[in-house]
N, C-alpha and C. Protein backbone atom coordinates (compact mmCIF):
# COMPACT_ATOMS: atom_id res chain seq x y z
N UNK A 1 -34.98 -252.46 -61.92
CA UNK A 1 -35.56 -252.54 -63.24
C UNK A 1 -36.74 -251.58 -63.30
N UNK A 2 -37.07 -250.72 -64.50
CA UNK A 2 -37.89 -249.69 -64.35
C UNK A 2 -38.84 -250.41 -64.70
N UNK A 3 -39.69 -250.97 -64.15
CA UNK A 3 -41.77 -251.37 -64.25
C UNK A 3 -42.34 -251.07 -65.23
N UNK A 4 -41.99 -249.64 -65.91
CA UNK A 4 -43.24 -249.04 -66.54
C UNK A 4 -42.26 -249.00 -68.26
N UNK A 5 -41.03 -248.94 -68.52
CA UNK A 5 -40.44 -249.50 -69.57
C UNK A 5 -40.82 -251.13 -69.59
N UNK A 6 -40.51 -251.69 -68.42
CA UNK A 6 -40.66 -253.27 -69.02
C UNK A 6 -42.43 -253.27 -69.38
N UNK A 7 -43.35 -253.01 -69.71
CA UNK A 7 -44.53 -253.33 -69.24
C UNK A 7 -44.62 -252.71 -71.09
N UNK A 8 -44.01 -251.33 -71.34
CA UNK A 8 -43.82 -250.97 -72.76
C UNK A 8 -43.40 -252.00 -73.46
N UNK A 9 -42.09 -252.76 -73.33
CA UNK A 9 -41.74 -253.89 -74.00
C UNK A 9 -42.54 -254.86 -74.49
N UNK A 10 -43.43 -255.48 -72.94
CA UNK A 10 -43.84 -256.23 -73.22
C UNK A 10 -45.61 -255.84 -74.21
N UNK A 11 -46.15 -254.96 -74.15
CA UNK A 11 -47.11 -254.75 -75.14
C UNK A 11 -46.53 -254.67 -76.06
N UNK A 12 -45.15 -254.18 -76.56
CA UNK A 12 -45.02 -253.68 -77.68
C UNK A 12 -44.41 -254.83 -78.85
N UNK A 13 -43.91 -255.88 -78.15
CA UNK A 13 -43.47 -257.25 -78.42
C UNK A 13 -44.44 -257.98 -78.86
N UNK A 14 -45.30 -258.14 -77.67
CA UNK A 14 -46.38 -259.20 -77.85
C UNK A 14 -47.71 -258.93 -79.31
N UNK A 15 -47.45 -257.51 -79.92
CA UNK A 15 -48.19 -257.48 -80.80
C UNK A 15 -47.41 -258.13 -82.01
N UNK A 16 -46.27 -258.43 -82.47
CA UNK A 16 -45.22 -258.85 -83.00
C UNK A 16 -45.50 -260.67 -83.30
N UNK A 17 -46.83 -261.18 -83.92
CA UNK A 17 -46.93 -262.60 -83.63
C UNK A 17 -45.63 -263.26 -84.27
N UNK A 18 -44.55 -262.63 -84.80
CA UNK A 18 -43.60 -263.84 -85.14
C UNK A 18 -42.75 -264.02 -83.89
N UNK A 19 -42.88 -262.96 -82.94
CA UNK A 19 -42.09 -263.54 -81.19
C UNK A 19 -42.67 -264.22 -80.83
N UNK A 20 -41.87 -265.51 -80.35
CA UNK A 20 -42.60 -266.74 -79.51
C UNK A 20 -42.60 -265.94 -77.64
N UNK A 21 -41.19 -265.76 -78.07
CA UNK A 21 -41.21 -265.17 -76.36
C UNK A 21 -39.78 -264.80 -76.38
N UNK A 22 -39.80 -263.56 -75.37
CA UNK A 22 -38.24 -262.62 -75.47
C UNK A 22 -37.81 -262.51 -73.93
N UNK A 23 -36.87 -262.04 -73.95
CA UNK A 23 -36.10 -261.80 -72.50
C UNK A 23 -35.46 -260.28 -72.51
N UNK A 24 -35.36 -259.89 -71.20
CA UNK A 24 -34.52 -258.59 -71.40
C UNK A 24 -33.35 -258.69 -70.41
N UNK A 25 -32.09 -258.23 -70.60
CA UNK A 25 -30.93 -259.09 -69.76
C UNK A 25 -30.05 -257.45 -69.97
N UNK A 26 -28.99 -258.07 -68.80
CA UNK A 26 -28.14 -257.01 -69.30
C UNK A 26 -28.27 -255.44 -67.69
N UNK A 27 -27.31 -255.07 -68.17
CA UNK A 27 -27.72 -253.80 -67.01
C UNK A 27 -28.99 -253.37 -67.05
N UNK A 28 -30.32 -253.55 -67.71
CA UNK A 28 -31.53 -252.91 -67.54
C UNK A 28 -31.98 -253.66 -66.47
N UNK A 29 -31.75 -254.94 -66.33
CA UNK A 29 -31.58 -256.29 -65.35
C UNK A 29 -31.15 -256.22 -64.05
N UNK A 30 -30.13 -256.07 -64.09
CA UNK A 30 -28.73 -255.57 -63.28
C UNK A 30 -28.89 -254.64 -62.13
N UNK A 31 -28.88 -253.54 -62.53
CA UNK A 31 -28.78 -252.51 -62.35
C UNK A 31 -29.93 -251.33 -62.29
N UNK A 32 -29.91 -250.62 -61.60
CA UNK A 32 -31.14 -249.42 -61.44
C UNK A 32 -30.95 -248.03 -62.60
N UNK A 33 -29.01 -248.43 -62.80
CA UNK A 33 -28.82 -247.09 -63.74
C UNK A 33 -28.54 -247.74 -65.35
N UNK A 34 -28.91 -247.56 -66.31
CA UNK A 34 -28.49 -248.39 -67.54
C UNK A 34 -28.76 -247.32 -68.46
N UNK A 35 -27.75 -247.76 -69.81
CA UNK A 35 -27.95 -246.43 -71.08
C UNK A 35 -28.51 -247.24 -72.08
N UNK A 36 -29.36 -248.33 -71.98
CA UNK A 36 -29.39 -249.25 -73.16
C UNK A 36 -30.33 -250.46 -72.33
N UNK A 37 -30.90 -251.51 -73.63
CA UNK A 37 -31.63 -252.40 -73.09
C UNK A 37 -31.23 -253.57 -74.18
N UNK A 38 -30.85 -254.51 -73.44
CA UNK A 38 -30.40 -255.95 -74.13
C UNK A 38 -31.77 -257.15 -73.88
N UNK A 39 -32.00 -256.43 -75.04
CA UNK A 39 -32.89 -257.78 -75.45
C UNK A 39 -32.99 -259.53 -76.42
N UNK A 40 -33.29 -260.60 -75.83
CA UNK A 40 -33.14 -261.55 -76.51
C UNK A 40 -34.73 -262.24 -76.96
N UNK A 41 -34.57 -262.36 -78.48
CA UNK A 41 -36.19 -262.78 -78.86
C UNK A 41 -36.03 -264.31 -80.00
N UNK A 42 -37.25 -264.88 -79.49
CA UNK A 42 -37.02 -266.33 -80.67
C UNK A 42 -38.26 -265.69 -81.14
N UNK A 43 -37.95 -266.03 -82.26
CA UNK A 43 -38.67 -265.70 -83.47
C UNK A 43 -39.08 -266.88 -84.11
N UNK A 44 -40.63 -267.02 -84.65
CA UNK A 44 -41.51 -268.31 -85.41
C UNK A 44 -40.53 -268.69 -86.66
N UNK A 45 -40.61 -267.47 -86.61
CA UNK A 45 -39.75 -267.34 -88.96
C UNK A 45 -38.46 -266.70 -88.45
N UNK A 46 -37.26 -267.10 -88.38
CA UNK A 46 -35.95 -266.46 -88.12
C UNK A 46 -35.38 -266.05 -89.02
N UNK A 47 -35.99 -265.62 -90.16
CA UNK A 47 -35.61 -265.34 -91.70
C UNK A 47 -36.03 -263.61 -91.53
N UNK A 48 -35.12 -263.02 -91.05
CA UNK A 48 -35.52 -261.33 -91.05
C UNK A 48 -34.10 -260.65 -91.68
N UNK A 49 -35.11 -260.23 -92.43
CA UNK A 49 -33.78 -259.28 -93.73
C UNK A 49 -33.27 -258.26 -92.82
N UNK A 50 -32.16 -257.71 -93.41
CA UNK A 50 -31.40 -256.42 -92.62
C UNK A 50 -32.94 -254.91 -92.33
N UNK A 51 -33.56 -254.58 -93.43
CA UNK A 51 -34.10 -253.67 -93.29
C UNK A 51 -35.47 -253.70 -92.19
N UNK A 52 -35.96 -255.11 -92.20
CA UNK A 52 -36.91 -255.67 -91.50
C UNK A 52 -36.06 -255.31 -89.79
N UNK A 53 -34.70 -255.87 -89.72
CA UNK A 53 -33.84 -256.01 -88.53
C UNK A 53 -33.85 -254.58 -87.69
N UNK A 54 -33.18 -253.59 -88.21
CA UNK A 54 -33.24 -252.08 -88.17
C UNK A 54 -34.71 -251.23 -88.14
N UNK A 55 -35.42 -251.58 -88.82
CA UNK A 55 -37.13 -251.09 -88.64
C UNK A 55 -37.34 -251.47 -87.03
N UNK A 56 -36.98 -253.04 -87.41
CA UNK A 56 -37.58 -253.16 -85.54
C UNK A 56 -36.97 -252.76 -84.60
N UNK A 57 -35.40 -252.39 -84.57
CA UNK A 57 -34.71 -252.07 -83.90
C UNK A 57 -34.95 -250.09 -83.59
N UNK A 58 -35.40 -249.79 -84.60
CA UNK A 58 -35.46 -248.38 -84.43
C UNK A 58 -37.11 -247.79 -83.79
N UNK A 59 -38.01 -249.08 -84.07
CA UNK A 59 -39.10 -248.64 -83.28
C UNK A 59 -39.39 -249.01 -81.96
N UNK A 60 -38.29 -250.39 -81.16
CA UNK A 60 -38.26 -250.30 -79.75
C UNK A 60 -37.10 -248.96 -79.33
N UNK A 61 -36.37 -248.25 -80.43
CA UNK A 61 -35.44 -247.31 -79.59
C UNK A 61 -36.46 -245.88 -79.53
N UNK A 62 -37.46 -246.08 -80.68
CA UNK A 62 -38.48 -244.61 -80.23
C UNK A 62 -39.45 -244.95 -79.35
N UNK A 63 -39.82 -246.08 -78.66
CA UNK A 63 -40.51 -246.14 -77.79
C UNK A 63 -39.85 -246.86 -76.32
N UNK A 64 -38.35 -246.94 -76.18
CA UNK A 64 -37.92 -246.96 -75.38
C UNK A 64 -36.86 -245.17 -74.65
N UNK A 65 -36.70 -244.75 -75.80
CA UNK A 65 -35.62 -243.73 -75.58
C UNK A 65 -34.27 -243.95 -75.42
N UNK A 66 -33.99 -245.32 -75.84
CA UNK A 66 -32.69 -245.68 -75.60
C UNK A 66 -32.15 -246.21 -75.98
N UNK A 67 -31.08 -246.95 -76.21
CA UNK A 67 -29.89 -247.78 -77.41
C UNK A 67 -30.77 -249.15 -77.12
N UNK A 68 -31.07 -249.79 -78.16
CA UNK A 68 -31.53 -251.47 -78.34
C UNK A 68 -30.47 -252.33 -78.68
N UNK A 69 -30.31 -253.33 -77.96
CA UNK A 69 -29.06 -254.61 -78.67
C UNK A 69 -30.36 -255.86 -78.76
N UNK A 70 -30.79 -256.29 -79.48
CA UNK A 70 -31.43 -257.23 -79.92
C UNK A 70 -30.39 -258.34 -80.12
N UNK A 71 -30.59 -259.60 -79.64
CA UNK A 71 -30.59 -261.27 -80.27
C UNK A 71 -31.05 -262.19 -80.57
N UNK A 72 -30.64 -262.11 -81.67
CA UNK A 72 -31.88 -263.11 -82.17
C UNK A 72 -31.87 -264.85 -81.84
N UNK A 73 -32.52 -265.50 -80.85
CA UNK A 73 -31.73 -266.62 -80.14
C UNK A 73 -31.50 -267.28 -80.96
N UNK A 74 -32.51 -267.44 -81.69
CA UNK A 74 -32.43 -268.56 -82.92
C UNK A 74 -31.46 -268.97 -83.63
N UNK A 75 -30.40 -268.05 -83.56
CA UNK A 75 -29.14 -267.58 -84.49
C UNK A 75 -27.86 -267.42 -83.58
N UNK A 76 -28.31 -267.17 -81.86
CA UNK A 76 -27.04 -267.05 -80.74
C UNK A 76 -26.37 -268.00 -80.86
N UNK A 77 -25.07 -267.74 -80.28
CA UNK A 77 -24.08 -269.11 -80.03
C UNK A 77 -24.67 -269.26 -78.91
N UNK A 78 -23.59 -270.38 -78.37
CA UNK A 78 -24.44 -271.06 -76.70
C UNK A 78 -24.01 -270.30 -75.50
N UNK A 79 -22.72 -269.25 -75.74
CA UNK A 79 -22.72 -268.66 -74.97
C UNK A 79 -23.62 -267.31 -74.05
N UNK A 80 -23.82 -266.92 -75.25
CA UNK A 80 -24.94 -266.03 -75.35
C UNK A 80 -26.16 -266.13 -74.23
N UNK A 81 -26.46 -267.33 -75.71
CA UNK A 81 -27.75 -267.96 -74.70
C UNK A 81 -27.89 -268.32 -73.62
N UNK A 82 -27.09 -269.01 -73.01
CA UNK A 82 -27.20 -269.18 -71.44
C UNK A 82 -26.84 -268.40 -70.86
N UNK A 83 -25.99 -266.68 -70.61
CA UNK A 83 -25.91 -265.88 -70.44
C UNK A 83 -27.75 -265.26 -69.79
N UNK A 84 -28.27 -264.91 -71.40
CA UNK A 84 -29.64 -264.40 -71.24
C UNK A 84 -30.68 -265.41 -70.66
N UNK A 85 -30.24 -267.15 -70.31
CA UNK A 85 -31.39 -267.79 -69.70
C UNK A 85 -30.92 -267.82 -68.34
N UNK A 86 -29.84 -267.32 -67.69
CA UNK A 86 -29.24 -267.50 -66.80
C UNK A 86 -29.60 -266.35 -65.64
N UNK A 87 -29.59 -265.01 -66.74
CA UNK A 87 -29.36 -263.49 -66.14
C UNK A 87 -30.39 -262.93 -66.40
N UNK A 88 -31.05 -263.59 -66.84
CA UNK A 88 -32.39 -262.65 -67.94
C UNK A 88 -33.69 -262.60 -67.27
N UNK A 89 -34.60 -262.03 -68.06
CA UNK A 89 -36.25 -261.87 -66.89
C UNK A 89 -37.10 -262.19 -68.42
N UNK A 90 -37.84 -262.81 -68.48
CA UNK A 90 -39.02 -263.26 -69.47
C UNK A 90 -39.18 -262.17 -69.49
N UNK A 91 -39.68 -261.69 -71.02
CA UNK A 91 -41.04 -260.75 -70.88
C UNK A 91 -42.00 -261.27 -70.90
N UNK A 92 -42.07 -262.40 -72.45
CA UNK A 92 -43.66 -263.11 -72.19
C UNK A 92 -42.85 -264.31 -72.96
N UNK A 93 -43.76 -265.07 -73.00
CA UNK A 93 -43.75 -266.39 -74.01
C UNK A 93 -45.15 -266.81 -75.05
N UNK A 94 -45.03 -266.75 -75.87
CA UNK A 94 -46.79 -267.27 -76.18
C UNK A 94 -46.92 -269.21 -76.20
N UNK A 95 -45.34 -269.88 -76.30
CA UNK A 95 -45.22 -271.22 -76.19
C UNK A 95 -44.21 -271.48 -75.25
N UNK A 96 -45.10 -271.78 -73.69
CA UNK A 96 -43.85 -272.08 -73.04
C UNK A 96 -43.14 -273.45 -73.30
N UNK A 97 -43.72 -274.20 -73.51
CA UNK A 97 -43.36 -275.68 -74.12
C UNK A 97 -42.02 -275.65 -74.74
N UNK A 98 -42.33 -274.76 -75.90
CA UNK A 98 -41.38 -274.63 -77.05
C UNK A 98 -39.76 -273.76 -76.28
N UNK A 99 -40.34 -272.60 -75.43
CA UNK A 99 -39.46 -271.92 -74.86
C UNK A 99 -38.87 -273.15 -73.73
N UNK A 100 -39.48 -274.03 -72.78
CA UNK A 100 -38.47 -274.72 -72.13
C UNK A 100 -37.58 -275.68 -73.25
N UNK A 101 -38.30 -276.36 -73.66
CA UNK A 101 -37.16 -277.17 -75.06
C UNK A 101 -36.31 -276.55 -75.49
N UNK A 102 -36.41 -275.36 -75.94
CA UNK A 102 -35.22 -274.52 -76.17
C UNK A 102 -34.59 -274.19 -75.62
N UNK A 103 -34.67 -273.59 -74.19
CA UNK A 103 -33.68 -273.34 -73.08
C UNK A 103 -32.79 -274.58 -72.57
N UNK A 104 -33.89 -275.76 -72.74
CA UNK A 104 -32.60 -277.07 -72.67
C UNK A 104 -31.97 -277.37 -73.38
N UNK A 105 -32.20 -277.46 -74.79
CA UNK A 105 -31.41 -277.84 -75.95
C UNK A 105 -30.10 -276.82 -75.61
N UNK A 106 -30.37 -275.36 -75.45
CA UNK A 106 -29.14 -274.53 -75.53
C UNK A 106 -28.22 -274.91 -74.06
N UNK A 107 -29.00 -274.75 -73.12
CA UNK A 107 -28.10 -275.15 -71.73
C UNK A 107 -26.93 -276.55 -72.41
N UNK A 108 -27.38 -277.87 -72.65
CA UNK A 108 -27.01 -279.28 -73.07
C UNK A 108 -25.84 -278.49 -74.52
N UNK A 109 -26.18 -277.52 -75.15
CA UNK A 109 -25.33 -276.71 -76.25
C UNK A 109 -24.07 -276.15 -75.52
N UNK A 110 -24.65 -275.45 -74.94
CA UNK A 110 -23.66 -274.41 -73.77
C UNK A 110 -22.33 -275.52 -73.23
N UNK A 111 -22.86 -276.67 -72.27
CA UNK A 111 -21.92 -277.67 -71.62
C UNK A 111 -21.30 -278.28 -72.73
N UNK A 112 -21.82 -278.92 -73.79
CA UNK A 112 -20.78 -279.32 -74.82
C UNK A 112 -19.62 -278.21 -75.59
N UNK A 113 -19.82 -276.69 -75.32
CA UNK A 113 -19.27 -275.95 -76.02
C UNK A 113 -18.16 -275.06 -75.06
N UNK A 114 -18.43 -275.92 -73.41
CA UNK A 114 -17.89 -275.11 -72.14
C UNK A 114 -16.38 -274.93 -72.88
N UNK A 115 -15.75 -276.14 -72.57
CA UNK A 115 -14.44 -276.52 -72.56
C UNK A 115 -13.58 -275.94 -73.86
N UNK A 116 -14.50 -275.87 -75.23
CA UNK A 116 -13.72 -275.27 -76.30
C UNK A 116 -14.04 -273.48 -75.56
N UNK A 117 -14.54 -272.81 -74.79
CA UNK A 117 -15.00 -271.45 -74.66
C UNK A 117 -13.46 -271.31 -73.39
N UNK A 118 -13.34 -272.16 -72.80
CA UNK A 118 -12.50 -272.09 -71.91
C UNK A 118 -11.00 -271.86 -72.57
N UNK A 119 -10.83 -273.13 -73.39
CA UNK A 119 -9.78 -272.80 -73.83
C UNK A 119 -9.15 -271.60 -74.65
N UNK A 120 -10.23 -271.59 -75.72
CA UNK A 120 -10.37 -269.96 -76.08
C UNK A 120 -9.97 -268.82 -75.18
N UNK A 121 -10.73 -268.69 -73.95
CA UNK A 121 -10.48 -267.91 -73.30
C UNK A 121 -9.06 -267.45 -72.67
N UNK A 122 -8.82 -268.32 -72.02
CA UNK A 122 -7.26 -269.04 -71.69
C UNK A 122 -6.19 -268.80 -72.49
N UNK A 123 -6.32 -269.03 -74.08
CA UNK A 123 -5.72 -268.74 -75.26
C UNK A 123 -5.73 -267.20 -75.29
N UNK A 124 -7.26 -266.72 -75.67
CA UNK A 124 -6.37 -264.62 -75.51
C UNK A 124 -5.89 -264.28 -74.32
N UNK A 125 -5.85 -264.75 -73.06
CA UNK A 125 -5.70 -264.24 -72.09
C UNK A 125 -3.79 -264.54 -72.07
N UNK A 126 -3.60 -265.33 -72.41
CA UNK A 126 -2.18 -265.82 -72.87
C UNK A 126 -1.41 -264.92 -73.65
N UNK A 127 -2.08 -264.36 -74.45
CA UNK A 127 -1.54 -263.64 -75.86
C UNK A 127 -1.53 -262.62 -75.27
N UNK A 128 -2.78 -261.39 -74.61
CA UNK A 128 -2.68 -260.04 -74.10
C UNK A 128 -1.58 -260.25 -73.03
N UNK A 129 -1.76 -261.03 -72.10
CA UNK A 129 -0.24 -261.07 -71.19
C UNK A 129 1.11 -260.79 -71.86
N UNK A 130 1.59 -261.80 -73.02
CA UNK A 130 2.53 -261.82 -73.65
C UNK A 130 2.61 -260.36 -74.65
N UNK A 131 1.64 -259.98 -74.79
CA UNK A 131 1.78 -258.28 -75.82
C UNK A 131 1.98 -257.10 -74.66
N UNK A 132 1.80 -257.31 -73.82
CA UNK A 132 1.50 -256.35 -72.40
C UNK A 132 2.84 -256.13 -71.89
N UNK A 133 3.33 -257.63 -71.61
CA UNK A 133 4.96 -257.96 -71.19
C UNK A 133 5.91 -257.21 -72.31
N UNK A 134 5.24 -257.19 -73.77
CA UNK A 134 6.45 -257.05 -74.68
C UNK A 134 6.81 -255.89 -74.71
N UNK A 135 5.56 -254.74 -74.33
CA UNK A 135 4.95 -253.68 -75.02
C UNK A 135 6.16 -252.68 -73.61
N UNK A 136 6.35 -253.52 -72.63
CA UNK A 136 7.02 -252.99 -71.66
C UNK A 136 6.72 -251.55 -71.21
C-alpha cells in the first residue's frame, strides 16, 4: 500500500465533515501494483445528488491520479459491505461507536443474506455452464 497516497486520502476526507469514517479496499489494499482506488465512505447525510457524487469523485481522482470507485455504505448491499469490513484498512473514523454498530448491523445483514447470495450464485453458475455446453 503506497503511505504517502493513503495519508492524501486521509487529509483529504477528513476535511469532508459529512464522512463519519471511510475505508480503502480493493487492489490498492492487496497489492503493491493497482490502476485505481476502491473506496468505501458512511456519510452523516446520505442524501448526495449525482452532481455533488461526480464533483467528489473527480476531486479524489485529481488528487489521487487515478480511477476512484467510491461506496457509499449507507446505500451498499451486505455483500459489499462485509467485503470492505473484511478486506479493507480504515482511513479514519470521527465516530467509532457509530462505525462499530454499523459494521455489526451489516456483518448480522451479510449472514441473513449468505444463503439467498449462495444460491444466486449457484444459479448463474448453472446457466453459464449450460450456455458454454450449448455454445459447443
Amino acid at each position: 500500500m503506497d503511505q504517502g497516497l493513503f495519508n492524501r486520502l486521509c487529509d483529504y476526507l477528513g476535511k469532508n465533515n459529512n464522512i463519519v469514517f471511510a475505508y480503502v479496499f480493493g487492489s490498492f489494499v492487496n497489492y503493491d501494483k493497482f490502476n485505481d482506488i476502491d473506496l468505501g465512505i458512511f456519510l452523516a447525510d446520505s442524501r448526495i445528488d449525482t452532481l455533488e457524487y461526480l464533483n467528489f469523485k473527480r476531486e479524489l481522482m485529481d488528487i489521487t491520479s487515478l480511477e476512484v470507485d467510491i461506496v457509499i455504505l449507507n446505500k451498499a448491499n451486505a455483500l459489499i459491505k462485509r467485503e470492505i469490513f473484511k478486506d479493507g484498512v480504515r482511513l479514519f473514523s470521527r465516530n467509532r461507536e457509530l462505525e462499530s454498530d454499523f459494521i455489526v448491523h451489516s456483518l448480522f445483514e451479510y449472514e441473513d443474506m449468505r444463503k439467498y447470495y449462495a444460491l444466486s450464485y449457484n444459479s448463474m453458475i448453472k446457466n453459464i455452464r449450460k450456455e458454454v455446453s450449448t455454445d459447443g
